[in-house]
C-alpha atoms as a PDB file:
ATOM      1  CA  UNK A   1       0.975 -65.854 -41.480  1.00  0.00           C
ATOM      2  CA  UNK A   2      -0.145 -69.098 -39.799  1.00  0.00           C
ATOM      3  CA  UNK A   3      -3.429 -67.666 -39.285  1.00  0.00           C
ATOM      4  CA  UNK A   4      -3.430 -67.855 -43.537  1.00  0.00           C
ATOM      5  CA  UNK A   5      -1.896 -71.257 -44.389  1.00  0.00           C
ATOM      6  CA  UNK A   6      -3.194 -73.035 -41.507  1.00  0.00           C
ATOM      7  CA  UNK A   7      -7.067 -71.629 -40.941  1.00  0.00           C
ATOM      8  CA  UNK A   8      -8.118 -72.426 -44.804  1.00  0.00           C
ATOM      9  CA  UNK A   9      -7.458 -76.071 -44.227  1.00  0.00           C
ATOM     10  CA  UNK A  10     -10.216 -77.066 -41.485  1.00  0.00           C
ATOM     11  CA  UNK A  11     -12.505 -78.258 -44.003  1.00  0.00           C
ATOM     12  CA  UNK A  12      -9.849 -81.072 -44.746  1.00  0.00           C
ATOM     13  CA  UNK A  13      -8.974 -81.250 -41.063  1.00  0.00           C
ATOM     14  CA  UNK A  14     -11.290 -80.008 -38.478  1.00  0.00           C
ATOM     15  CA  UNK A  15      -8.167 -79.410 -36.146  1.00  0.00           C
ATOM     16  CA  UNK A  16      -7.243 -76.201 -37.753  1.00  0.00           C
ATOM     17  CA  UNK A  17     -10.286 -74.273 -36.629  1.00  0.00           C
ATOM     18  CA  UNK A  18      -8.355 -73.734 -33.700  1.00  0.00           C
ATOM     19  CA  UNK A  19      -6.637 -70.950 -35.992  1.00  0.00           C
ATOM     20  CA  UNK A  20      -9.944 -69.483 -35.765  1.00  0.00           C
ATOM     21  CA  UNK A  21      -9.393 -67.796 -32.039  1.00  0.00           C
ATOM     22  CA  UNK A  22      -7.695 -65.257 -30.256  1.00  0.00           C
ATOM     23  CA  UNK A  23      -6.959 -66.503 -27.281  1.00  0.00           C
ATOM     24  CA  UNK A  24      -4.705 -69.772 -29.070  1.00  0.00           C
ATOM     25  CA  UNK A  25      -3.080 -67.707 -31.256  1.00  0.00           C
ATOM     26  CA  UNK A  26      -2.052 -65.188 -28.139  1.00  0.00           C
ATOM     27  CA  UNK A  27      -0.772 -68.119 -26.020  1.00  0.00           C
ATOM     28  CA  UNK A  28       1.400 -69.203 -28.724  1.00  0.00           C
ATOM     29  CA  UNK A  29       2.559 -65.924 -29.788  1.00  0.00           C
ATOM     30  CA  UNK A  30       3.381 -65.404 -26.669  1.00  0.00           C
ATOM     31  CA  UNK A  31       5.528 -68.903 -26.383  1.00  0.00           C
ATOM     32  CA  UNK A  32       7.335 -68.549 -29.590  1.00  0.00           C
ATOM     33  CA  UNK A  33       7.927 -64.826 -28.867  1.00  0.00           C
ATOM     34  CA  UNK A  34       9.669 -66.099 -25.334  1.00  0.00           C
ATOM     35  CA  UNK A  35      11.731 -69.099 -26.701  1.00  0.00           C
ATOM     36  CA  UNK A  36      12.971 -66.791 -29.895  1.00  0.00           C
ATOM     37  CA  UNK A  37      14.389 -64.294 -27.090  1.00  0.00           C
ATOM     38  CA  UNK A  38      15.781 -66.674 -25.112  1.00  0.00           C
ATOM     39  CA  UNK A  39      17.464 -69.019 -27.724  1.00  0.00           C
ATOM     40  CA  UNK A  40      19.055 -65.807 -29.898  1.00  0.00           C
ATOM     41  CA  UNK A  41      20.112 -64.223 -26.931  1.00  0.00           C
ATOM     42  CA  UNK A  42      23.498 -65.535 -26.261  1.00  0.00           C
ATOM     43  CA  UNK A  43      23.828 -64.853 -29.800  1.00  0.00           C
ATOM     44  CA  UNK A  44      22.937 -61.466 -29.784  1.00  0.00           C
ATOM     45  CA  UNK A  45      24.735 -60.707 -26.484  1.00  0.00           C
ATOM     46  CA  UNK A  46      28.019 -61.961 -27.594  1.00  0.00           C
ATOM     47  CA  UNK A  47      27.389 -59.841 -30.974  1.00  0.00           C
ATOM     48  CA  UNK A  48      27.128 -56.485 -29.127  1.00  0.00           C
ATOM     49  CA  UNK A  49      30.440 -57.077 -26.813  1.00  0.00           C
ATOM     50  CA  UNK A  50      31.587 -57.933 -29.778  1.00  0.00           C
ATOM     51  CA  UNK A  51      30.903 -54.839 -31.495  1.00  0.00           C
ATOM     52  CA  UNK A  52      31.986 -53.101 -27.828  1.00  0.00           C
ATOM     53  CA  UNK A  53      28.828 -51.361 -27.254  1.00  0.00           C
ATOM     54  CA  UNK A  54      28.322 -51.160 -23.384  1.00  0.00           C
ATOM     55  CA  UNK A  55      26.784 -49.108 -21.285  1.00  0.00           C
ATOM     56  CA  UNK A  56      28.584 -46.200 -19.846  1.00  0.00           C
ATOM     57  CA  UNK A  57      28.790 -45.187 -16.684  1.00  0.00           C
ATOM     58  CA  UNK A  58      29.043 -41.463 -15.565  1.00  0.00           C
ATOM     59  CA  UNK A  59      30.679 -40.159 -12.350  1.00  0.00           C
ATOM     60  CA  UNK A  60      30.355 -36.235 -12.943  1.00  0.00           C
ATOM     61  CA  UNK A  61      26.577 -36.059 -12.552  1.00  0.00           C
ATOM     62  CA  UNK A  62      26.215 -37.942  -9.352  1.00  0.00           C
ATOM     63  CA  UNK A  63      29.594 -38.950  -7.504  1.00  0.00           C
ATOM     64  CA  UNK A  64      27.620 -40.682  -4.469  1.00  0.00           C
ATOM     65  CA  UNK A  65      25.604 -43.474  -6.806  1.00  0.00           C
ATOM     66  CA  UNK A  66      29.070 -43.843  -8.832  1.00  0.00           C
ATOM     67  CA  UNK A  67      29.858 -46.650  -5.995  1.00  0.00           C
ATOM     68  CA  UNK A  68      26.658 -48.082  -6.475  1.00  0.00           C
ATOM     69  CA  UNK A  69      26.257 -48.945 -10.157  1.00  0.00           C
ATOM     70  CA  UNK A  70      30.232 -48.858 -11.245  1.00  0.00           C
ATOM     71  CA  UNK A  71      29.629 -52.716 -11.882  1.00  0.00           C
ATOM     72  CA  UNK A  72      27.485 -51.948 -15.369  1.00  0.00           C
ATOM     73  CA  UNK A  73      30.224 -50.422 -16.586  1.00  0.00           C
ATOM     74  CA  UNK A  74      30.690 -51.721 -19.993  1.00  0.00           C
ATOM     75  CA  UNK A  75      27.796 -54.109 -19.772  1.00  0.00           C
ATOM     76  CA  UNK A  76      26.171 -54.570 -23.210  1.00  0.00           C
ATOM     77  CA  UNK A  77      23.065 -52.314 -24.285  1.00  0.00           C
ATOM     78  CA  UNK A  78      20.942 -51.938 -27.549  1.00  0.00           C
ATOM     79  CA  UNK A  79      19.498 -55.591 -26.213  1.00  0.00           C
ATOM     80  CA  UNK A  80      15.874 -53.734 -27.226  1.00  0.00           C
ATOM     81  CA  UNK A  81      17.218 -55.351 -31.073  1.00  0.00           C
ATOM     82  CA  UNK A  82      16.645 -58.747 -29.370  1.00  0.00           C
ATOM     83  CA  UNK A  83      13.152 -57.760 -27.937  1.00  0.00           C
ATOM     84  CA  UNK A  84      11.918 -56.533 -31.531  1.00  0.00           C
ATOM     85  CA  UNK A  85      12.937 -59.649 -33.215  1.00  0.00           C
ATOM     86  CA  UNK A  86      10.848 -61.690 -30.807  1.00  0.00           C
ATOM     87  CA  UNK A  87       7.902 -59.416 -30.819  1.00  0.00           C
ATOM     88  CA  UNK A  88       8.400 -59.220 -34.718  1.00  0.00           C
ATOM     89  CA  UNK A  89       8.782 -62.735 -35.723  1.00  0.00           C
ATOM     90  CA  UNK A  90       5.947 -64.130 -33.445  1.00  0.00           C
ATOM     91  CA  UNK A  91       3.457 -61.893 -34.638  1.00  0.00           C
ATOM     92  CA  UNK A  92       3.625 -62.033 -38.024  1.00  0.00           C
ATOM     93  CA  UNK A  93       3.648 -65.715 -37.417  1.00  0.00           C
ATOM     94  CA  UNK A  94       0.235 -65.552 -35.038  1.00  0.00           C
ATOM     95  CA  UNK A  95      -1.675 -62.641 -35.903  1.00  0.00           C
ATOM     96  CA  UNK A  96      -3.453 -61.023 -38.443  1.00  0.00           C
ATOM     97  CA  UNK A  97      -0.884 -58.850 -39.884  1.00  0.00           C
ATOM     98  CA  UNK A  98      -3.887 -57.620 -42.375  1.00  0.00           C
ATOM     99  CA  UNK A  99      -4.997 -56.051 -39.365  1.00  0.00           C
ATOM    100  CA  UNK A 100      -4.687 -52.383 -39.354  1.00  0.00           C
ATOM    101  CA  UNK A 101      -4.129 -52.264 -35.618  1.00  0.00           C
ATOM    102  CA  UNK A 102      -1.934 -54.494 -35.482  1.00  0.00           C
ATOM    103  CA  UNK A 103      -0.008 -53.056 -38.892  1.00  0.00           C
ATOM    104  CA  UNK A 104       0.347 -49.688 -37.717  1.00  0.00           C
ATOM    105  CA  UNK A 105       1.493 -51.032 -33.627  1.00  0.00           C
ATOM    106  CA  UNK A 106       4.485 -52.865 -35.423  1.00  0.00           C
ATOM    107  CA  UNK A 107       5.422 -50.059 -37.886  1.00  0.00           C
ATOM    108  CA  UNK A 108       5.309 -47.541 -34.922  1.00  0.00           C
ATOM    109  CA  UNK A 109       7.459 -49.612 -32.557  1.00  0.00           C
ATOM    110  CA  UNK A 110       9.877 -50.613 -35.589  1.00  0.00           C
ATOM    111  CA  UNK A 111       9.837 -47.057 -36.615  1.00  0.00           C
ATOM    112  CA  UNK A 112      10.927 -45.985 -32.648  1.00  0.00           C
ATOM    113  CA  UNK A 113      13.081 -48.955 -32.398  1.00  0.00           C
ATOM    114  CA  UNK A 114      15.665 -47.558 -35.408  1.00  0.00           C
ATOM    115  CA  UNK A 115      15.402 -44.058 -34.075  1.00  0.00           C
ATOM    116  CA  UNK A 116      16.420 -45.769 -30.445  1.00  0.00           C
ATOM    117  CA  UNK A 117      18.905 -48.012 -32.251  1.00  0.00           C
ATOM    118  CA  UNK A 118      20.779 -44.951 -34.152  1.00  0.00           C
ATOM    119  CA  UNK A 119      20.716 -42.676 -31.146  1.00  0.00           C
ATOM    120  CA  UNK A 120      22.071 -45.879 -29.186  1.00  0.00           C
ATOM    121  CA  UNK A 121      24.709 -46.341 -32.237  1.00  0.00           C
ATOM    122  CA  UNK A 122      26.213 -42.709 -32.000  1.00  0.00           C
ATOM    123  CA  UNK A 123      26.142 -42.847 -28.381  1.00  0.00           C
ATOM    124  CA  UNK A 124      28.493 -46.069 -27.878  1.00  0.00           C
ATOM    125  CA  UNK A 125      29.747 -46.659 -31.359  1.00  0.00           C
ATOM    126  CA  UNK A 126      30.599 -43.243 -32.308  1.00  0.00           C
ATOM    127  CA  UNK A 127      31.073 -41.623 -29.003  1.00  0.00           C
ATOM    128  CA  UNK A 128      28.713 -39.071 -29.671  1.00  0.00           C
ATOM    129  CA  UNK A 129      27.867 -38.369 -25.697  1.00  0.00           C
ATOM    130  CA  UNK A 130      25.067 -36.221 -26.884  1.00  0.00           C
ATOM    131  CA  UNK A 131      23.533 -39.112 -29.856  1.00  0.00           C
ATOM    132  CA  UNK A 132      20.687 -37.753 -32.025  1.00  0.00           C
ATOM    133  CA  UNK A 133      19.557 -34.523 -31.750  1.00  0.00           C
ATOM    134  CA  UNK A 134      17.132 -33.780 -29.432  1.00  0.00           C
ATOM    135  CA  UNK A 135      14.955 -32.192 -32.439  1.00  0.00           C
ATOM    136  CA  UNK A 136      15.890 -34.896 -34.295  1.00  0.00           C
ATOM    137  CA  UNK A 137      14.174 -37.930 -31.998  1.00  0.00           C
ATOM    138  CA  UNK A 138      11.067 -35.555 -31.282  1.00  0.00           C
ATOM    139  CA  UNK A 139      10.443 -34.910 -35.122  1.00  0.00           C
ATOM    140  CA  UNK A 140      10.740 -39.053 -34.991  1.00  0.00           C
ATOM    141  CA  UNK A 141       8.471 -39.460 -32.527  1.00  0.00           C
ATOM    142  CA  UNK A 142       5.984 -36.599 -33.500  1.00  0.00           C
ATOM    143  CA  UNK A 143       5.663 -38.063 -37.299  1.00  0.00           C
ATOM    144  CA  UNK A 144       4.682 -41.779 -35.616  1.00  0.00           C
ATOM    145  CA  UNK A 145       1.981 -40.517 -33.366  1.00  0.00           C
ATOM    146  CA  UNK A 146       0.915 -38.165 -36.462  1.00  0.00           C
ATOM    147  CA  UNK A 147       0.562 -40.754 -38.887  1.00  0.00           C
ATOM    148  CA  UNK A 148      -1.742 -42.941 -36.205  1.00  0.00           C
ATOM    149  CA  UNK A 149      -3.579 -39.698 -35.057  1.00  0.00           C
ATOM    150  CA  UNK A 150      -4.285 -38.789 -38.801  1.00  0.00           C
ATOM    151  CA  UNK A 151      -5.433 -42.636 -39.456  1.00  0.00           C
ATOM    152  CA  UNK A 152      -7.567 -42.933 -36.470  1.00  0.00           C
ATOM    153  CA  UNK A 153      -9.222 -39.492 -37.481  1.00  0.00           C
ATOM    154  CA  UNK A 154      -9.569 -40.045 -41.262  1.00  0.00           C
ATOM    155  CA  UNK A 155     -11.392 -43.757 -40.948  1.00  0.00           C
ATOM    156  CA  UNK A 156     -14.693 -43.537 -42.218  1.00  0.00           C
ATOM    157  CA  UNK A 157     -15.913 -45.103 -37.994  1.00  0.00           C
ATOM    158  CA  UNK A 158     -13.514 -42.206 -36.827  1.00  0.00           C
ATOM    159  CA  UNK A 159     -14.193 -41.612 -33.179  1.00  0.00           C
ATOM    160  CA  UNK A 160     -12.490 -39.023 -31.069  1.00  0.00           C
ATOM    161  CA  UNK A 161     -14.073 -39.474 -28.028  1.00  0.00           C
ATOM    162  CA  UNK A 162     -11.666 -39.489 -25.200  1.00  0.00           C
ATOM    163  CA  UNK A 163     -12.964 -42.166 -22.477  1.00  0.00           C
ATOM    164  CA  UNK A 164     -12.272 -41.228 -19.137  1.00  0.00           C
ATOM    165  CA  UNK A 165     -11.328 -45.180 -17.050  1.00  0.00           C
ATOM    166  CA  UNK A 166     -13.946 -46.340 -14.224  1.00  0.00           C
ATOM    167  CA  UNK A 167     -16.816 -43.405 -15.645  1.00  0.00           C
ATOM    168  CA  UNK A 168     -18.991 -45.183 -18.221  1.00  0.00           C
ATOM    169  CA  UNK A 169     -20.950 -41.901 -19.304  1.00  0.00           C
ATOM    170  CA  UNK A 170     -18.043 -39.684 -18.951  1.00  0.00           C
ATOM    171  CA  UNK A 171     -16.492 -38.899 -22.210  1.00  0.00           C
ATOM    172  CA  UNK A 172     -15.332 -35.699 -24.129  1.00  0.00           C
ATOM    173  CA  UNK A 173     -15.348 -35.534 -28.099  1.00  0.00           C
ATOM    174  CA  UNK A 174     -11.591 -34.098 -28.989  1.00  0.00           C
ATOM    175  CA  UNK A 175     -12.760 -33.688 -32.784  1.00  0.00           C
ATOM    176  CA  UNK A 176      -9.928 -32.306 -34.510  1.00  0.00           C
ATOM    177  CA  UNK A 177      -7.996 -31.712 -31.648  1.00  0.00           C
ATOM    178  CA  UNK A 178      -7.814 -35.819 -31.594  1.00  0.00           C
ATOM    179  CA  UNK A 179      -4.783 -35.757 -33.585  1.00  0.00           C
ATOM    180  CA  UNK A 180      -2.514 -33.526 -31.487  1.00  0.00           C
ATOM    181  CA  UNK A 181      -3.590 -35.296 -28.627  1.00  0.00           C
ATOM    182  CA  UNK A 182      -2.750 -38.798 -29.728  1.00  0.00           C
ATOM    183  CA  UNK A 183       0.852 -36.693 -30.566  1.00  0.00           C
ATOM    184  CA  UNK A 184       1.502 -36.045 -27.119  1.00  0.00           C
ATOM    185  CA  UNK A 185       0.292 -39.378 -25.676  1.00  0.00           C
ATOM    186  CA  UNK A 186       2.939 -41.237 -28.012  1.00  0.00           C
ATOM    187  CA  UNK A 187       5.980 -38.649 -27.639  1.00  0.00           C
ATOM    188  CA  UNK A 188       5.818 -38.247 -23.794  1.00  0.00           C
ATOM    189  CA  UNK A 189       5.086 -42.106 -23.401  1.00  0.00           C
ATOM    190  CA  UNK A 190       7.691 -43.641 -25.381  1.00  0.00           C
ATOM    191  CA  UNK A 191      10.008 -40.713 -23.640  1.00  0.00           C
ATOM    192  CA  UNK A 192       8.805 -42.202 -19.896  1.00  0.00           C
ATOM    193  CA  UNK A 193       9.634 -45.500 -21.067  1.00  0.00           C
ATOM    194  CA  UNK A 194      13.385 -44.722 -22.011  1.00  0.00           C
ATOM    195  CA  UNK A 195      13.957 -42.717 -19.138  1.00  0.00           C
ATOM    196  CA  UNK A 196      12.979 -45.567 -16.677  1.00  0.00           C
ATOM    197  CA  UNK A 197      15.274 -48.263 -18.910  1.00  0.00           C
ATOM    198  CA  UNK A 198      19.133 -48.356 -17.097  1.00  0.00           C
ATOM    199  CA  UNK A 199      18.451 -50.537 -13.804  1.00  0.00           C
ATOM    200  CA  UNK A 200      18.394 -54.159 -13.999  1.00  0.00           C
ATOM    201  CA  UNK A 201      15.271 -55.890 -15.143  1.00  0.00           C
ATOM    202  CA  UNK A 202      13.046 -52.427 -14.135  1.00  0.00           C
ATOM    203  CA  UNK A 203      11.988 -51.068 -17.800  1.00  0.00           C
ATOM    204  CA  UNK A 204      11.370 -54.609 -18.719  1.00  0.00           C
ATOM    205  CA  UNK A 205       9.638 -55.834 -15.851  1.00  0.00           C
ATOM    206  CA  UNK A 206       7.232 -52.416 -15.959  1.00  0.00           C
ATOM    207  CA  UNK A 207       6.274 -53.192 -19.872  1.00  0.00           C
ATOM    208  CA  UNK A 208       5.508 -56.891 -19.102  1.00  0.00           C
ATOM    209  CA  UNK A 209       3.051 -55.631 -16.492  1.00  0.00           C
ATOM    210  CA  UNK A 210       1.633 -53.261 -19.274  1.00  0.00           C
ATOM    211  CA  UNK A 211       1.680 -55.567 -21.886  1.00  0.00           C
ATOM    212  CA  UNK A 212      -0.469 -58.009 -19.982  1.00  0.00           C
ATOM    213  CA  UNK A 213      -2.913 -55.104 -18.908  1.00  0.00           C
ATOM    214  CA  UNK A 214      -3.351 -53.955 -22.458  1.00  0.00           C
ATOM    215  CA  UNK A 215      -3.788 -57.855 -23.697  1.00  0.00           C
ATOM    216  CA  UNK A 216      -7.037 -58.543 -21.588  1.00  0.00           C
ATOM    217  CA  UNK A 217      -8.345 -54.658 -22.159  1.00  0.00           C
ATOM    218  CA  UNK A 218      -7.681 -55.392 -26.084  1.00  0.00           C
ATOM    219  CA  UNK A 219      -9.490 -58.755 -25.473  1.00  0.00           C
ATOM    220  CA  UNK A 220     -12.276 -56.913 -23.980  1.00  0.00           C
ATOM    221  CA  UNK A 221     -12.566 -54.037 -26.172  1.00  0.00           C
ATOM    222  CA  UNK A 222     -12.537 -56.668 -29.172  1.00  0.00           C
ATOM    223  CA  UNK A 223     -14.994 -59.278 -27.930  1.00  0.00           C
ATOM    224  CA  UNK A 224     -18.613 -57.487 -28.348  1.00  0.00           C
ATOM    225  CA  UNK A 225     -20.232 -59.512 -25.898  1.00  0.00           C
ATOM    226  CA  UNK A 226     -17.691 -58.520 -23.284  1.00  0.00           C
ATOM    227  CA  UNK A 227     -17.193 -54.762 -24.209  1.00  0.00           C
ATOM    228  CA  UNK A 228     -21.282 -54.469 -24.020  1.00  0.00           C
ATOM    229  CA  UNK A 229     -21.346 -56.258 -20.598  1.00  0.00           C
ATOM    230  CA  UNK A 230     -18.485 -53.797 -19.153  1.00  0.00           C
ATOM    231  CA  UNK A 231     -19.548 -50.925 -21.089  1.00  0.00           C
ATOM    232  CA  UNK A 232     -16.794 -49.915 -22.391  1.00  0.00           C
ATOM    233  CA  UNK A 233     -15.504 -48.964 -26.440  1.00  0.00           C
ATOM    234  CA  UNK A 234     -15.884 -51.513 -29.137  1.00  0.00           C
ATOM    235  CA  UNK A 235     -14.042 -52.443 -32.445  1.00  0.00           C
ATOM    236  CA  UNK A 236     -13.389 -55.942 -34.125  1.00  0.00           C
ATOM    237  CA  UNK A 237      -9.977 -54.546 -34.876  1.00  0.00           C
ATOM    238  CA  UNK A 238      -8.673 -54.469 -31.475  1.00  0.00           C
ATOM    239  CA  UNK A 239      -8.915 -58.102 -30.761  1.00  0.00           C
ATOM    240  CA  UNK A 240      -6.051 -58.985 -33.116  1.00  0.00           C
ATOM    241  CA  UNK A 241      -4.276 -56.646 -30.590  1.00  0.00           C
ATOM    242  CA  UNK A 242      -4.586 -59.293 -28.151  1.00  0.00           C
ATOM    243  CA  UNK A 243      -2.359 -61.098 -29.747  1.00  0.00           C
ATOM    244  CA  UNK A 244       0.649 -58.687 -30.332  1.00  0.00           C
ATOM    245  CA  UNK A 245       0.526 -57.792 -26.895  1.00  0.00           C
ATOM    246  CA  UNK A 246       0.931 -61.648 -26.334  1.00  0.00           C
ATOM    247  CA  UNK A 247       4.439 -61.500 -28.570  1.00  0.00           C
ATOM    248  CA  UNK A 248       5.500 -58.564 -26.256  1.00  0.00           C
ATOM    249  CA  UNK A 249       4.990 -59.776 -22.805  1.00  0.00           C
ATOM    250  CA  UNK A 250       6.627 -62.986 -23.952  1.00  0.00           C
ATOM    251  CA  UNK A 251       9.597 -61.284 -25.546  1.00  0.00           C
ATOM    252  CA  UNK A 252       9.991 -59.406 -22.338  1.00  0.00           C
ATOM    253  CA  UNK A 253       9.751 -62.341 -20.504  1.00  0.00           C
ATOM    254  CA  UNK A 254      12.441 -63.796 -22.177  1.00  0.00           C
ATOM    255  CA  UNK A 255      14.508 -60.689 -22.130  1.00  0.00           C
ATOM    256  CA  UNK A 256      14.228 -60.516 -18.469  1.00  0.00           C
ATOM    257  CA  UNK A 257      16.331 -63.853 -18.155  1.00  0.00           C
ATOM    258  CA  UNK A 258      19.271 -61.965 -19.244  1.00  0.00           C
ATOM    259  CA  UNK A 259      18.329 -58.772 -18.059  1.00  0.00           C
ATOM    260  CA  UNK A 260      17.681 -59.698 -14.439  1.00  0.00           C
ATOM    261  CA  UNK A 261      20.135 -59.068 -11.986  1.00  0.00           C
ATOM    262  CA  UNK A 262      23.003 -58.960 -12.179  1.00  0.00           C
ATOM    263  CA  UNK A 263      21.823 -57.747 -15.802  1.00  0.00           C
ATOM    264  CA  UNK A 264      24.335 -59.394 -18.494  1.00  0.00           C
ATOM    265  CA  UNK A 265      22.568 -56.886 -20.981  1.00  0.00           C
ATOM    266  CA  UNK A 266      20.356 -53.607 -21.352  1.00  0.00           C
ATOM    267  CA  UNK A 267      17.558 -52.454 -23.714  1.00  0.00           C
ATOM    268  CA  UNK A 268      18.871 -49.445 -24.557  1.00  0.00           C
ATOM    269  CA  UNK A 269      17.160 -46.622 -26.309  1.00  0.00           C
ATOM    270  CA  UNK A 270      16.574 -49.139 -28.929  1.00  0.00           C
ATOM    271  CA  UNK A 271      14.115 -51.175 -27.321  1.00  0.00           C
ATOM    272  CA  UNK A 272      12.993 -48.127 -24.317  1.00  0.00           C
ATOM    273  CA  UNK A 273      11.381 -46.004 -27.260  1.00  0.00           C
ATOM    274  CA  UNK A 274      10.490 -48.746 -29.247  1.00  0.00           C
ATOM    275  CA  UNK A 275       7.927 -50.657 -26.297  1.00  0.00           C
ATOM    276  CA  UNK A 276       6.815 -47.233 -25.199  1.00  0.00           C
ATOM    277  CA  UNK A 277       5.894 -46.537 -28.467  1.00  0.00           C
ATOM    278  CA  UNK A 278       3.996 -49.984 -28.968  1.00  0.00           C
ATOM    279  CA  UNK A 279       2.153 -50.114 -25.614  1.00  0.00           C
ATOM    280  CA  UNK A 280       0.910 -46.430 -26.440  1.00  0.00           C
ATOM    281  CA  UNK A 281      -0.683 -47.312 -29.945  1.00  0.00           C
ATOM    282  CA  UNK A 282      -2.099 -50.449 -28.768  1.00  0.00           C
ATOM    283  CA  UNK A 283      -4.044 -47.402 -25.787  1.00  0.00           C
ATOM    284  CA  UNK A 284      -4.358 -45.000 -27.977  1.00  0.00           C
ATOM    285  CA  UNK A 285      -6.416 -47.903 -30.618  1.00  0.00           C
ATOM    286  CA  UNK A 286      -8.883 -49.192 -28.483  1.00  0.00           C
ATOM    287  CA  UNK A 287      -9.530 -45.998 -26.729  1.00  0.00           C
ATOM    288  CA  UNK A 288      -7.922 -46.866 -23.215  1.00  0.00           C
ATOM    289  CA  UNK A 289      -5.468 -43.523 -23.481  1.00  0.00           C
ATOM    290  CA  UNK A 290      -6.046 -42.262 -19.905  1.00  0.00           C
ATOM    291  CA  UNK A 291      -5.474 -45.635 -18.086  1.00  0.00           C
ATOM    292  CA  UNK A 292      -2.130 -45.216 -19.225  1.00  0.00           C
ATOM    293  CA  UNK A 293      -1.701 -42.605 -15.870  1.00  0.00           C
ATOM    294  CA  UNK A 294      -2.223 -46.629 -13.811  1.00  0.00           C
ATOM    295  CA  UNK A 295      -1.320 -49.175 -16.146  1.00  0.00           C
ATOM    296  CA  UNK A 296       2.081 -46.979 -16.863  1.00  0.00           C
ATOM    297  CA  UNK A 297       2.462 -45.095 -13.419  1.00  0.00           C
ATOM    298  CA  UNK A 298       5.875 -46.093 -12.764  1.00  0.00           C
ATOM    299  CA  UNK A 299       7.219 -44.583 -16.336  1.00  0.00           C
END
């Protein structure tokens, strides 16, 4: 949105050029995604006890670790609404929300984050132990990474070449079968990611790391002077990428400050599904699928 009312003026003021790059509007959208988390998050927090949505914890499954986490018990969750706001509001104040790349990443991880935030809602809300349907969340997740499977296969510069990291000549054209794949690689991400949200700071902590991995590889992959040097995929598109995994790695930041031990709140399925589902797209766009397996070990 800045990028529109501010850029347009450097011909009256030469200052405004600065719209012009990446690597400003990252830095920023990573600031105001940070102080947004931070300064609605007592807010937010005090909402959701409010609303008595905290996390339960369950002896049956594993008496011995009862001990161990017994403290959490009742601690807020569905915090992943205050991570989304963050990542929201910064980047359609820094990017290029024209940008398909970055259009499609936000609809995805919106798209996840309600499907987290109603399975989170019938969970602690309406005591549903089970929440949504299994069947239910997969169809969710299997019509997001359809729709960006279908668009990446459809554009007119489709390429379904599957890179494989640290092998420049290696590669192996998917064709049609590009579509399922990029299917699987959002489901069984955005799944790793909510299994590995529930300890304090750990979920959080593991997308910041990814987020900043992804921001210099979408840097890269967008910057044709780079991507030719390192041989590795190029598109214009990606670079806007840059800077909406800028708003994330900020939001998380500033979601860790409450999330840290001892954790006053938890993402929930809300925000778990929601970041898996955004770190994935940004992979799956500029072609880094496969480095997922380092970038995302610990999920």
């Amino acid at each position: 949105m800045l990028y529109y009312l501010l850029y347009p003026l450097r011909d009256i003021f030469f200052g405004f050029n600065v719209f012009r790059y990446i690597t400003f509007r990252a830095g920023f959208a990573s600031v105001s995604a940070f102080l947004i988390t931070v300064l609605f998050g007592p807010f937010v927090i005090k909402k959701l006890k409010k609303m008595k949505v905290g996390e339960e914890v369950r002896n049956s499954e594993c008496p011995s670790l009862y001990p161990l986490h017994k403290d959490k018990q009742g601690t807020p969750t569905m915090g992943g609404l205050l991570i989304l706001f963050g990542v929201t509001i910064s980047t359609l104040l820094w990017a290029d929300f024209k940008n398909s790349f970055v259009a499609l990443s936000l609809l995805v991880m919106l798209w996840l984050g309600l499907i987290g935030f109603l399975d989170d809602y019938k969970k602690l809300k309406v005591k549903t132990i089970r929440g949504l349907k299994a069947r239910t969340k997969l169809f969710a997740q299997i019509l997001a990474g359809g729709v960006v499977g279908l668009f990446l296969y459809l554009r007119r510069d489709a390429n379904t070449m599957l890179e494989f990291p640290f092998f420049k000549e290696l590669t192996m054209d998917l064709g049609a079968f590009y579509v399922p794949f990029v299917i699987l690689v959002i489901v069984g991400s955005s799944n790793a990611v909510n299994i590995t949200d529930g300890l304090d700071g750990l979920a959080t902590g593991c997308i910041v790391m990814a987020a900043i991995a992804y921001t210099g590889m979408s840097y890269i992959t967008g910057h044709v002077r780079f991507a030719e040097y390192l041989g590795v995929y190029y598109t214009a598109e990606a670079a806007e990428l840059t800077v909406f995994c800028a708003s994330i790695i900020g939001s998380g930041l500033g979601f860790l400050w409450f999330n840290s031990f001892p954790a006053t709140v938890f993402m929930g399925d809300t925000g778990a599904l929601a970041l898996g589902g955004a770190i994935v797209s940004v992979a799956v766009f500029i072609k880094k699928e496969l480095l997922l397996f380092l970038v995302g070990g610990i999920f």
